[in-house]
PDB file of N, CA and C in Angstrom:
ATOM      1  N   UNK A   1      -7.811  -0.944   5.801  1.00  0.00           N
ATOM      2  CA  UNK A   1      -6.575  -0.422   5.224  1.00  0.00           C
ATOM      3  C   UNK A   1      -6.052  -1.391   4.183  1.00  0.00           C
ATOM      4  N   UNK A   2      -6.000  -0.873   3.269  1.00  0.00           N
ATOM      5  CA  UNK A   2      -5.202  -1.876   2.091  1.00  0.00           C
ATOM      6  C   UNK A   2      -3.557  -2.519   2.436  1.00  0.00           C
ATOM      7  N   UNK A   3      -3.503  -3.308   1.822  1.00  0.00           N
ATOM      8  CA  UNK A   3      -1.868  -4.031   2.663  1.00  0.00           C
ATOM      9  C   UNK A   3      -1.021  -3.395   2.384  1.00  0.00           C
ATOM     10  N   UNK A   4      -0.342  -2.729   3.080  1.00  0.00           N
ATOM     11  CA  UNK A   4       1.376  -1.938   3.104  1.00  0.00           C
ATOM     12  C   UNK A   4       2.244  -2.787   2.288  1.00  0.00           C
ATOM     13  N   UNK A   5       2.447  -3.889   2.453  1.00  0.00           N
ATOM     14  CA  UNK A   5       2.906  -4.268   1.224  1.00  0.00           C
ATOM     15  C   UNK A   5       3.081  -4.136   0.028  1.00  0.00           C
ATOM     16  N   UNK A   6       1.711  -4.284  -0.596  1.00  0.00           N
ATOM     17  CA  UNK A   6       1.087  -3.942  -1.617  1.00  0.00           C
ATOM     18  C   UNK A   6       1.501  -2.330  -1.903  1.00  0.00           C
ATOM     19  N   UNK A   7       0.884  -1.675  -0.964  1.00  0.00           N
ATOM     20  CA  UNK A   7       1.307  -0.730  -1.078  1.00  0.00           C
ATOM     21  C   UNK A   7       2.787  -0.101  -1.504  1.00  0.00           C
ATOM     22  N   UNK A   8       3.364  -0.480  -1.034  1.00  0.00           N
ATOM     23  CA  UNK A   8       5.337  -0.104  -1.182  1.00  0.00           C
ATOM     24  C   UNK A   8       5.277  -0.970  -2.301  1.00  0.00           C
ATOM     25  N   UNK A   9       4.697  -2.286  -2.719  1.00  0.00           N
ATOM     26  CA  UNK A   9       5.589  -2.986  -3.565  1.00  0.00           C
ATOM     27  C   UNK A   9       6.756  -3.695  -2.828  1.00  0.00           C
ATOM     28  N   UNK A  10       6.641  -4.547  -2.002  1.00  0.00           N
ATOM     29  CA  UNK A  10       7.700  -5.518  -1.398  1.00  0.00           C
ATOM     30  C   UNK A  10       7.069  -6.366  -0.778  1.00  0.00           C
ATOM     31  N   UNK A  11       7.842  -7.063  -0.651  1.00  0.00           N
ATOM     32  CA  UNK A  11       7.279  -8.893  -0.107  1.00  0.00           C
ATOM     33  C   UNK A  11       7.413  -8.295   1.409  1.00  0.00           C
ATOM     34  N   UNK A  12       6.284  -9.944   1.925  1.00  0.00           N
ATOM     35  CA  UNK A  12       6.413  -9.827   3.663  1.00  0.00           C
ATOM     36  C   UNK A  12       7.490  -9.868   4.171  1.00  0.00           C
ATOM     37  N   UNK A  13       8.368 -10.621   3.286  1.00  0.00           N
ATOM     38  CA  UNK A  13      10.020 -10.773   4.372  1.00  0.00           C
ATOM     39  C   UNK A  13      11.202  -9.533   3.625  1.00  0.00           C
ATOM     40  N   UNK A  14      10.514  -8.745   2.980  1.00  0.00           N
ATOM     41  CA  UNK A  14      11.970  -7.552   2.901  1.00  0.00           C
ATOM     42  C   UNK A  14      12.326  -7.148   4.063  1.00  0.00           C
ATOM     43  N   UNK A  15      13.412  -6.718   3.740  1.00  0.00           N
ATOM     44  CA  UNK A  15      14.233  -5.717   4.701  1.00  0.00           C
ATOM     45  C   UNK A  15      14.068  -4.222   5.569  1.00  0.00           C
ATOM     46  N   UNK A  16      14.544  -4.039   6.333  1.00  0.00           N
ATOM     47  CA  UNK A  16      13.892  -2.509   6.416  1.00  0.00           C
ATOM     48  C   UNK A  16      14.952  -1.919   5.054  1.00  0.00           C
ATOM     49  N   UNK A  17      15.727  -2.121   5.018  1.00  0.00           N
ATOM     50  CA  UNK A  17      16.620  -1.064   3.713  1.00  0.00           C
ATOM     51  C   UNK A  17      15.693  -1.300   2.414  1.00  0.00           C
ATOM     52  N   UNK A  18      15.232  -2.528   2.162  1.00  0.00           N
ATOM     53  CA  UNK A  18      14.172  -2.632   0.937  1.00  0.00           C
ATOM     54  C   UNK A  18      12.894  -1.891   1.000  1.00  0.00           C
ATOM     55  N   UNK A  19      12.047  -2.115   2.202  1.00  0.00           N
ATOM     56  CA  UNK A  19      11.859  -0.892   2.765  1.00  0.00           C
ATOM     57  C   UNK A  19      11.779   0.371   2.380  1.00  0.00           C
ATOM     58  N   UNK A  20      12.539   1.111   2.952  1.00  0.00           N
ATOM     59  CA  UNK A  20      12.616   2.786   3.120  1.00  0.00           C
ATOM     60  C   UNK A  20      12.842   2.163   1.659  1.00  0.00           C
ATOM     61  N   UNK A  21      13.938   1.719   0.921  1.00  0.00           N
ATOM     62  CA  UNK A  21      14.141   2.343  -0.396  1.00  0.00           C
ATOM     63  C   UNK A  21      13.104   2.333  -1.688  1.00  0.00           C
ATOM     64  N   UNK A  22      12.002   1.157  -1.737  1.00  0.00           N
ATOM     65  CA  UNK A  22      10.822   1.473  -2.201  1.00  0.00           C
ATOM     66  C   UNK A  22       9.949   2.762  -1.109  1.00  0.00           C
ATOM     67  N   UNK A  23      10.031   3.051  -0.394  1.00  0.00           N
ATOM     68  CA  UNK A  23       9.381   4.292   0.526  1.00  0.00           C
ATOM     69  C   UNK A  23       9.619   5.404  -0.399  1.00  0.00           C
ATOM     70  N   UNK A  24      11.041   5.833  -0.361  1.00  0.00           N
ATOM     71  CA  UNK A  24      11.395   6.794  -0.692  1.00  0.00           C
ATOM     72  C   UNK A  24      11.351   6.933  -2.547  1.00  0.00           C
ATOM     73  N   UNK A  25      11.346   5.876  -3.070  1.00  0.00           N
ATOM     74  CA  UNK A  25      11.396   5.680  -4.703  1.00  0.00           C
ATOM     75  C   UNK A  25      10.101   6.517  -4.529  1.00  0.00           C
ATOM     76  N   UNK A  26       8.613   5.536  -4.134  1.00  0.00           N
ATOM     77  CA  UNK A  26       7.140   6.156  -3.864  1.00  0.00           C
ATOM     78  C   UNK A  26       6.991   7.840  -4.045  1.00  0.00           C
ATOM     79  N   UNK A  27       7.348   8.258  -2.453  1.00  0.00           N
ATOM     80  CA  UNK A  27       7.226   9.338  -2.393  1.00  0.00           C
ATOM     81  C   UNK A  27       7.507  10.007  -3.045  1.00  0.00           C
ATOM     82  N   UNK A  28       8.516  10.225  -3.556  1.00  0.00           N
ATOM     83  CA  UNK A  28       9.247  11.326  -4.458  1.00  0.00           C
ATOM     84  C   UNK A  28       8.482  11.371  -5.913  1.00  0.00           C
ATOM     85  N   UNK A  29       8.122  10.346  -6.536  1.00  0.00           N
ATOM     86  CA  UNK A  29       7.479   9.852  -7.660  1.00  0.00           C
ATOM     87  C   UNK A  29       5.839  10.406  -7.046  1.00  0.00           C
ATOM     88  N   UNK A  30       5.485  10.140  -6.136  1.00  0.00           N
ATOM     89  CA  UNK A  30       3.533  10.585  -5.984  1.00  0.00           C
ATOM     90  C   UNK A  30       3.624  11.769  -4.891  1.00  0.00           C
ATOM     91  N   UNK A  31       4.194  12.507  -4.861  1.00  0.00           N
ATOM     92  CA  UNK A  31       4.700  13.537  -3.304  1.00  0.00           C
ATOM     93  C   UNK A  31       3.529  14.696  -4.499  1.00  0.00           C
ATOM     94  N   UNK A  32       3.206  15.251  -3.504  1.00  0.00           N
ATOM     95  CA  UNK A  32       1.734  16.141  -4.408  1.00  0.00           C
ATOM     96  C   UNK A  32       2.435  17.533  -4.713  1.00  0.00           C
ATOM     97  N   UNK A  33       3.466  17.693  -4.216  1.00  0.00           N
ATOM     98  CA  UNK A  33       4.511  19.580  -5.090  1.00  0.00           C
ATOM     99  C   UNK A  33       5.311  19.279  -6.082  1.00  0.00           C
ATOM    100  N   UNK A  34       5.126  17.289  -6.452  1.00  0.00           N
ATOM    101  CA  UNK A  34       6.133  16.947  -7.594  1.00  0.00           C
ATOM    102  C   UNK A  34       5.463  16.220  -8.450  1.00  0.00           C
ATOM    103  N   UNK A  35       4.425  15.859  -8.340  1.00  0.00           N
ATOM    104  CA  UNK A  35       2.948  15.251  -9.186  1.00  0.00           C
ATOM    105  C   UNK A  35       1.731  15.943  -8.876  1.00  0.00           C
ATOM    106  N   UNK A  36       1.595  16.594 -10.657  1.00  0.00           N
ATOM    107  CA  UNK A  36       0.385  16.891 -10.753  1.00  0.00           C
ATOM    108  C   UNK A  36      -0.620  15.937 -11.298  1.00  0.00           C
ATOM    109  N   UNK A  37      -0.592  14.564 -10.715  1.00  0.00           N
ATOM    110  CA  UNK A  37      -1.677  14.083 -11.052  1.00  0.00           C
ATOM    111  C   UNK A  37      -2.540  14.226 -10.033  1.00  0.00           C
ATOM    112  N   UNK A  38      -4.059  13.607 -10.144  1.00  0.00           N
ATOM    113  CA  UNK A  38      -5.222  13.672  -9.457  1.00  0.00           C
ATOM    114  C   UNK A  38      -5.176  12.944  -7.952  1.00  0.00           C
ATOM    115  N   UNK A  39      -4.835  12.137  -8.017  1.00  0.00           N
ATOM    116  CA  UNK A  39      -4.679  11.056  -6.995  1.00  0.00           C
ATOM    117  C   UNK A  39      -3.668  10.956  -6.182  1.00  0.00           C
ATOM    118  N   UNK A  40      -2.547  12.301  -6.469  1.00  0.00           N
ATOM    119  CA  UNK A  40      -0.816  11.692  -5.903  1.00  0.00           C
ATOM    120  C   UNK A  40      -1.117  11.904  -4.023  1.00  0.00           C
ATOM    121  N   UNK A  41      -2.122  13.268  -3.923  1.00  0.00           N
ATOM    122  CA  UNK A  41      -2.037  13.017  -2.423  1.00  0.00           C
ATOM    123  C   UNK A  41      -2.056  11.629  -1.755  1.00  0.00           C
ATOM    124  N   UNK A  42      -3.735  11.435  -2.322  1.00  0.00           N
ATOM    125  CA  UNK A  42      -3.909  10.572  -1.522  1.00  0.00           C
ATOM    126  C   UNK A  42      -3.161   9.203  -1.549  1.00  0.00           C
ATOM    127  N   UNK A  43      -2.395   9.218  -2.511  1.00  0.00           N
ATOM    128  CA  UNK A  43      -1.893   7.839  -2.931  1.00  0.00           C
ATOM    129  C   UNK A  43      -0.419   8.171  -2.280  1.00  0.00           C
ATOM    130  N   UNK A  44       0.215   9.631  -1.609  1.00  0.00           N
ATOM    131  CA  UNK A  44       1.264   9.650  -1.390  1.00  0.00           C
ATOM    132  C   UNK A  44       0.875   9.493   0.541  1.00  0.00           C
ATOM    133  N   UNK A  45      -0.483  10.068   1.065  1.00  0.00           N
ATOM    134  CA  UNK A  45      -0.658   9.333   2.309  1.00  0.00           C
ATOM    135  C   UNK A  45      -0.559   8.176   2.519  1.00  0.00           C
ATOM    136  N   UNK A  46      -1.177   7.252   1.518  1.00  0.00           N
ATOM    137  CA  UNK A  46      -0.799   5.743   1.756  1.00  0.00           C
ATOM    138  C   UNK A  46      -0.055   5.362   1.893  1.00  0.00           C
ATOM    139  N   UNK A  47       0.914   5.709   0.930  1.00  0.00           N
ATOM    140  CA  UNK A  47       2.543   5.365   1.180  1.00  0.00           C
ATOM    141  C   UNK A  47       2.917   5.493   2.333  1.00  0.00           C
ATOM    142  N   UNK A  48       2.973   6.542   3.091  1.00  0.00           N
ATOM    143  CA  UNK A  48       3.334   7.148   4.349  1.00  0.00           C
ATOM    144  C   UNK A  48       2.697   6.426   5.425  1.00  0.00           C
ATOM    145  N   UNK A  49       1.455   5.812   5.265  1.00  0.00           N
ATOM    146  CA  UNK A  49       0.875   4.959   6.493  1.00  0.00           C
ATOM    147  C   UNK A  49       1.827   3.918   6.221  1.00  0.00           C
ATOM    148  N   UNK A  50       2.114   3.221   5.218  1.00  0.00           N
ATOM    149  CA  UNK A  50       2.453   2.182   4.750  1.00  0.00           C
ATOM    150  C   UNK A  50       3.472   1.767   5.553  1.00  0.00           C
ATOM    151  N   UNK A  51       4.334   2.492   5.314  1.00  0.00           N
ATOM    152  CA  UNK A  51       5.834   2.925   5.975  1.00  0.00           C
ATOM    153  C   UNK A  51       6.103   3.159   7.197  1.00  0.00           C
ATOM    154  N   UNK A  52       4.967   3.933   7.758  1.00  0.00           N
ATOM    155  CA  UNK A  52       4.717   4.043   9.333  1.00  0.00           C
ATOM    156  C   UNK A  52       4.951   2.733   9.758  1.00  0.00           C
ATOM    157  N   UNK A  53       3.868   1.776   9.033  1.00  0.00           N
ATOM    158  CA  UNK A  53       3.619   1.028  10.022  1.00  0.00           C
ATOM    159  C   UNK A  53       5.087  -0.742   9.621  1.00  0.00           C
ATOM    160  N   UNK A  54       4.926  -0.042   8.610  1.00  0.00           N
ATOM    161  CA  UNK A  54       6.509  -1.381   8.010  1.00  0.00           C
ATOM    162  C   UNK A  54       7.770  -1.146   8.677  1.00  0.00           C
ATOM    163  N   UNK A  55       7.758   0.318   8.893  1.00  0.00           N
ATOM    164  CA  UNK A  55       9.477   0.499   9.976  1.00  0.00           C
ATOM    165  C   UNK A  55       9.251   0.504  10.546  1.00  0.00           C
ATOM    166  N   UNK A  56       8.386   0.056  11.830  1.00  0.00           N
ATOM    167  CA  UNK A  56       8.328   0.271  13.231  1.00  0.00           C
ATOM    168  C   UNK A  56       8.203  -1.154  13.125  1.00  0.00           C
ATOM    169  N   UNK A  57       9.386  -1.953  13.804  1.00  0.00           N
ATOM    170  CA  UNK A  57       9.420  -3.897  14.075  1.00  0.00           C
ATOM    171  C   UNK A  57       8.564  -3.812  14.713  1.00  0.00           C
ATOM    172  N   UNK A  58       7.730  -3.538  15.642  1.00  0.00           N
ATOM    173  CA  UNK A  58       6.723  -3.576  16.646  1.00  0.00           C
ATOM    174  C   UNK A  58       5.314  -3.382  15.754  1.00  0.00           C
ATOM    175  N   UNK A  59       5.108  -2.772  15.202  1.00  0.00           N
ATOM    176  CA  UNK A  59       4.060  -2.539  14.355  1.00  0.00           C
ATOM    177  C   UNK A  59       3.632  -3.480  13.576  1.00  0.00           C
ATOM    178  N   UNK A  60       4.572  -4.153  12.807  1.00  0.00           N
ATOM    179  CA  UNK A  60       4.929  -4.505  11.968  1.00  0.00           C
ATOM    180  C   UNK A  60       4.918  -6.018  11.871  1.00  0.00           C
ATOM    181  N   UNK A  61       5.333  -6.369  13.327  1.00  0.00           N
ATOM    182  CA  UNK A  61       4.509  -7.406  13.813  1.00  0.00           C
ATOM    183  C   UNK A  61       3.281  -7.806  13.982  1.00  0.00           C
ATOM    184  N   UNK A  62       2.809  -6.696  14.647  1.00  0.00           N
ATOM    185  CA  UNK A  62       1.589  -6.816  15.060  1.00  0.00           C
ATOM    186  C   UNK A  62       0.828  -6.804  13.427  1.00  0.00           C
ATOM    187  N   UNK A  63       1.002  -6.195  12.998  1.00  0.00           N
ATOM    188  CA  UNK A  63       0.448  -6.506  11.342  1.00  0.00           C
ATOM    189  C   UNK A  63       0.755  -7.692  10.459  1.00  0.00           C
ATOM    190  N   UNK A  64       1.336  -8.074  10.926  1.00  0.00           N
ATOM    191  CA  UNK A  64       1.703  -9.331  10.379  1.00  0.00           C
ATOM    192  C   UNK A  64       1.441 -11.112  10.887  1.00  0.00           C
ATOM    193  N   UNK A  65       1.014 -10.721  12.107  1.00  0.00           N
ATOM    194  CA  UNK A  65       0.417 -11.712  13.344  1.00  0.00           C
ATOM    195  C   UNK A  65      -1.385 -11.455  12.851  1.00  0.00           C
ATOM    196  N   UNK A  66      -1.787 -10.318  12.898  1.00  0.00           N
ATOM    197  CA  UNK A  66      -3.644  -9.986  12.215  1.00  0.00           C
ATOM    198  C   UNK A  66      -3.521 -10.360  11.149  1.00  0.00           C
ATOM    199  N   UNK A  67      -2.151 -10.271  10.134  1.00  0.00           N
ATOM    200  CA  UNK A  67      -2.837 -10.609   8.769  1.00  0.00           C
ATOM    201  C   UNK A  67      -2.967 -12.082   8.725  1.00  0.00           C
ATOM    202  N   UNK A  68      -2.407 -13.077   9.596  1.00  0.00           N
ATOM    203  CA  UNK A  68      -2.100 -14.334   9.754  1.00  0.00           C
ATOM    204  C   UNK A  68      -3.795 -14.807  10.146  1.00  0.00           C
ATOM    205  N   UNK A  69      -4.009 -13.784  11.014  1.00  0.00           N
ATOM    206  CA  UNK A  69      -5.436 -14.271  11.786  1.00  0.00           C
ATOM    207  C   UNK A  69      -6.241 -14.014  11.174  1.00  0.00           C
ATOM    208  N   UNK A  70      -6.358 -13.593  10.229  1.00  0.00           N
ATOM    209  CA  UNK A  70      -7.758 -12.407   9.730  1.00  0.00           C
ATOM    210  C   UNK A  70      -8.664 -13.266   8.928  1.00  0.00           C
ATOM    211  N   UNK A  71     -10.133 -12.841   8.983  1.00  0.00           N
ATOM    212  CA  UNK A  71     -10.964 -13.873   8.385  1.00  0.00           C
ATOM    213  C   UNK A  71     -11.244 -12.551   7.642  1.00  0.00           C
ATOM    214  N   UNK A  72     -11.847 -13.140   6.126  1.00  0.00           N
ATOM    215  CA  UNK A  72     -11.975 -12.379   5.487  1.00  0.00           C
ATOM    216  C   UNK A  72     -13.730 -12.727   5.098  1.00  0.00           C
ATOM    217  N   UNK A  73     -14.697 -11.359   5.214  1.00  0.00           N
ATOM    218  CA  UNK A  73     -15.967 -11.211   5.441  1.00  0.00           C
ATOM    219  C   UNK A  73     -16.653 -11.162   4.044  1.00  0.00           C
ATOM    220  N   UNK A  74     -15.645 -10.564   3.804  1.00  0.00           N
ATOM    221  CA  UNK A  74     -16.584 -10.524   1.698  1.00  0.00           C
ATOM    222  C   UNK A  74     -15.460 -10.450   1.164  1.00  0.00           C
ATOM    223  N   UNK A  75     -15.352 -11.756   0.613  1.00  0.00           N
ATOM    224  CA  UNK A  75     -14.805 -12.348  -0.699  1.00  0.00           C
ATOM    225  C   UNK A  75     -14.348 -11.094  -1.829  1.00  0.00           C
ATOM    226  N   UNK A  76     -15.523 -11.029  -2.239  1.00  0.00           N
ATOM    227  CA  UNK A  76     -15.676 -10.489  -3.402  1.00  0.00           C
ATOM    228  C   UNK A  76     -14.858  -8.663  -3.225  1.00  0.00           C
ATOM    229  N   UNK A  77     -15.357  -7.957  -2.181  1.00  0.00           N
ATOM    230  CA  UNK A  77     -14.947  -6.737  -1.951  1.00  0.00           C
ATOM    231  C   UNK A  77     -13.413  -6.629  -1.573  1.00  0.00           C
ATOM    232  N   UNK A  78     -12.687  -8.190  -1.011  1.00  0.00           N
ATOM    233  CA  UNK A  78     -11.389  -7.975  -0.870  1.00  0.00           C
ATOM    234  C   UNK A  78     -10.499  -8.547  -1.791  1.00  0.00           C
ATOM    235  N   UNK A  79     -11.258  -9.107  -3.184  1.00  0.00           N
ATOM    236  CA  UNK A  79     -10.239  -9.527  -4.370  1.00  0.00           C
ATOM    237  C   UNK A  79     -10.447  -8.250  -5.273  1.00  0.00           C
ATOM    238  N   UNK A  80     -11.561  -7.356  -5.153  1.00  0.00           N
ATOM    239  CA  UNK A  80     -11.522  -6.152  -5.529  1.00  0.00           C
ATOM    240  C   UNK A  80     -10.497  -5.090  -5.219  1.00  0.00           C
ATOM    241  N   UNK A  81     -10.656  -4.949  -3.628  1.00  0.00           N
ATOM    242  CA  UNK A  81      -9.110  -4.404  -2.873  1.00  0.00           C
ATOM    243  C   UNK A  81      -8.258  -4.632  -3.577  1.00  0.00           C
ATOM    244  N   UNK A  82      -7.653  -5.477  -3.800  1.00  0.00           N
ATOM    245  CA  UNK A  82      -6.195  -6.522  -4.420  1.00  0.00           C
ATOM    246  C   UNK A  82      -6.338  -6.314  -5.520  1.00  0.00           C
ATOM    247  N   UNK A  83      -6.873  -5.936  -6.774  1.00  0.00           N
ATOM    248  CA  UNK A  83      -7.078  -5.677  -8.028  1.00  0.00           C
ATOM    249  C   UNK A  83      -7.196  -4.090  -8.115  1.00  0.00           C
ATOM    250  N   UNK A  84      -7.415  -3.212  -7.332  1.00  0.00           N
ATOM    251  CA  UNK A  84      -7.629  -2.151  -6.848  1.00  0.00           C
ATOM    252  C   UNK A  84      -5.954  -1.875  -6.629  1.00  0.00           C
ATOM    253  N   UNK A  85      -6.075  -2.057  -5.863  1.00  0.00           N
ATOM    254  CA  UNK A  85      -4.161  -1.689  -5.027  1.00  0.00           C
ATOM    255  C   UNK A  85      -3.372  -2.434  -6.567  1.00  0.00           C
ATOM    256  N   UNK A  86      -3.582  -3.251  -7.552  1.00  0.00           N
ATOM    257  CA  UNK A  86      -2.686  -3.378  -8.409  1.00  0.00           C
ATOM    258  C   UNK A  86      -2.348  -2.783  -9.317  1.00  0.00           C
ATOM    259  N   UNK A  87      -3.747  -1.841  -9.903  1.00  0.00           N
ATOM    260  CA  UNK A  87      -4.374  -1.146 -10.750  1.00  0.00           C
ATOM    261  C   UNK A  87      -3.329   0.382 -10.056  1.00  0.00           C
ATOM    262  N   UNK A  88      -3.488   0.355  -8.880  1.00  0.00           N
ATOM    263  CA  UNK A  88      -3.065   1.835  -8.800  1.00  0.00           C
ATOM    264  C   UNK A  88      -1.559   2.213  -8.775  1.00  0.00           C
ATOM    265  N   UNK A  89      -0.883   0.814  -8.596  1.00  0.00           N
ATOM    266  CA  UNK A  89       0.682   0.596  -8.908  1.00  0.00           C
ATOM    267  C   UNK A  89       1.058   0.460 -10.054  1.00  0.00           C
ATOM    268  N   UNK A  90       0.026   0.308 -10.666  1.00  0.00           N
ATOM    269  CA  UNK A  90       0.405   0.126 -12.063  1.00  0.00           C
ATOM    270  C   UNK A  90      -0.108   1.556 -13.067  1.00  0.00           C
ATOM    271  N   UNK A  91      -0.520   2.690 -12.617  1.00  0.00           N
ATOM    272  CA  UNK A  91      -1.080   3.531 -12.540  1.00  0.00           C
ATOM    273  C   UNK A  91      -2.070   2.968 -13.619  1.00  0.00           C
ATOM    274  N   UNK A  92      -3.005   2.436 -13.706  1.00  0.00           N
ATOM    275  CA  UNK A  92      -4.409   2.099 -14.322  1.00  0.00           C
ATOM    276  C   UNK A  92      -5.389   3.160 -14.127  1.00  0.00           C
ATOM    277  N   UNK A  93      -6.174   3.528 -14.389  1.00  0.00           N
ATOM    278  CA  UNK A  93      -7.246   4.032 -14.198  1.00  0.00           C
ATOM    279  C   UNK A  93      -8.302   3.215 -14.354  1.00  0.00           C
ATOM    280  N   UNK A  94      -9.139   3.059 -13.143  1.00  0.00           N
ATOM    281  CA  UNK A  94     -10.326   2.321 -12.916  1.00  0.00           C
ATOM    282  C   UNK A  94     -11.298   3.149 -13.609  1.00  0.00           C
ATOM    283  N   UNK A  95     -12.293   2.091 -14.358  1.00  0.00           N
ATOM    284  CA  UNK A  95     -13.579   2.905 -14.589  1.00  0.00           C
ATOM    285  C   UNK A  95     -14.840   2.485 -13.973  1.00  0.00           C
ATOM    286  N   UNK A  96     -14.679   1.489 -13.374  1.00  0.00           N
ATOM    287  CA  UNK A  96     -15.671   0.676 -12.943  1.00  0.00           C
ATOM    288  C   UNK A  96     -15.748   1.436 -11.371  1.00  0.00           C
ATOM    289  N   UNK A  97     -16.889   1.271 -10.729  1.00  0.00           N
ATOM    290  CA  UNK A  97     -17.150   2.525  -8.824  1.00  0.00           C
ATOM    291  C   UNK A  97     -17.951   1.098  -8.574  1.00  0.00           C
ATOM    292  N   UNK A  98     -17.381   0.086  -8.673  1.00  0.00           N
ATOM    293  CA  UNK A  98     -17.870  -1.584  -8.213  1.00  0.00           C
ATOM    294  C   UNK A  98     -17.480  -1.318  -6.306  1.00  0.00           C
ATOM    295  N   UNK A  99     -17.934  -1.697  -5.828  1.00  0.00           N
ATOM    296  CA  UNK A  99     -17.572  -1.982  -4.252  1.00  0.00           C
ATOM    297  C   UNK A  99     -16.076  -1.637  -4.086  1.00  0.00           C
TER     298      UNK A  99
END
C-alpha cells in the first residue's frame, strides 16, 4: 500500500481536523461522478483507504509503529513508489511502466 500520508498530502503528526480536511478537499476534486478523468476512481479509492486508516487512532498507530519497523526489500521499486505517489499528486502523467 502506498503511504496514506502521501496519499492525503499531510505530515505524520497532523491532526485528525487536517486530516478529514485534506480527505474531503481529495474526494470531491477525484470522486469519479465529478471527474472525468481516467484514473479518478482509482485514485479516489486510495484516498478513502487512506483515511480509513488515518482516522481510526488505533489504526493509525498501528501504521505508524510498521512504518517505524519496516525494512525495505527493493530499494529501487520503493523510491519509485515515492516518485510515483508524487507524480500522481501532482497530477503528472507517467510514461515510463518501470517497476
Amino acid at each position: 500500500m502506498e503511504n496514506p500520508y502521501h496519499i492525503l498530502g499531510v505530515s505524520p503528526n497532523a491532526t485528525a481536523e487536517e486530516i478529514k480536511k485534506a480527505y474531503r478537499s481529495l474526494a470531491m476534486r477525484h470522486h469519479p461522478d465529478r471527474s472525468d478523468h481516467a484514473s479518478a476512481e482509482s485514485r479516489f479509492n486510495a484516498i478513502q483507504k487512506a483515511y480509513e486508516l488515518l482516522s481510526d487512532p488505533k489504526k493509525r498507530a498501528e501504521y505508524n509503529q510498521s512504518i517505524g519497523n519496516r525494512i525495505i526489500i527493493d530499494p529501487a521499486e520503493e523510491a519509485f513508489s515515492l516518485w510515483r505517489s508524487l507524480f500522481n499528486r501532482c497530477e503528472i502523467a507517467s510514461t515510463s511502466n518501470t517497476p
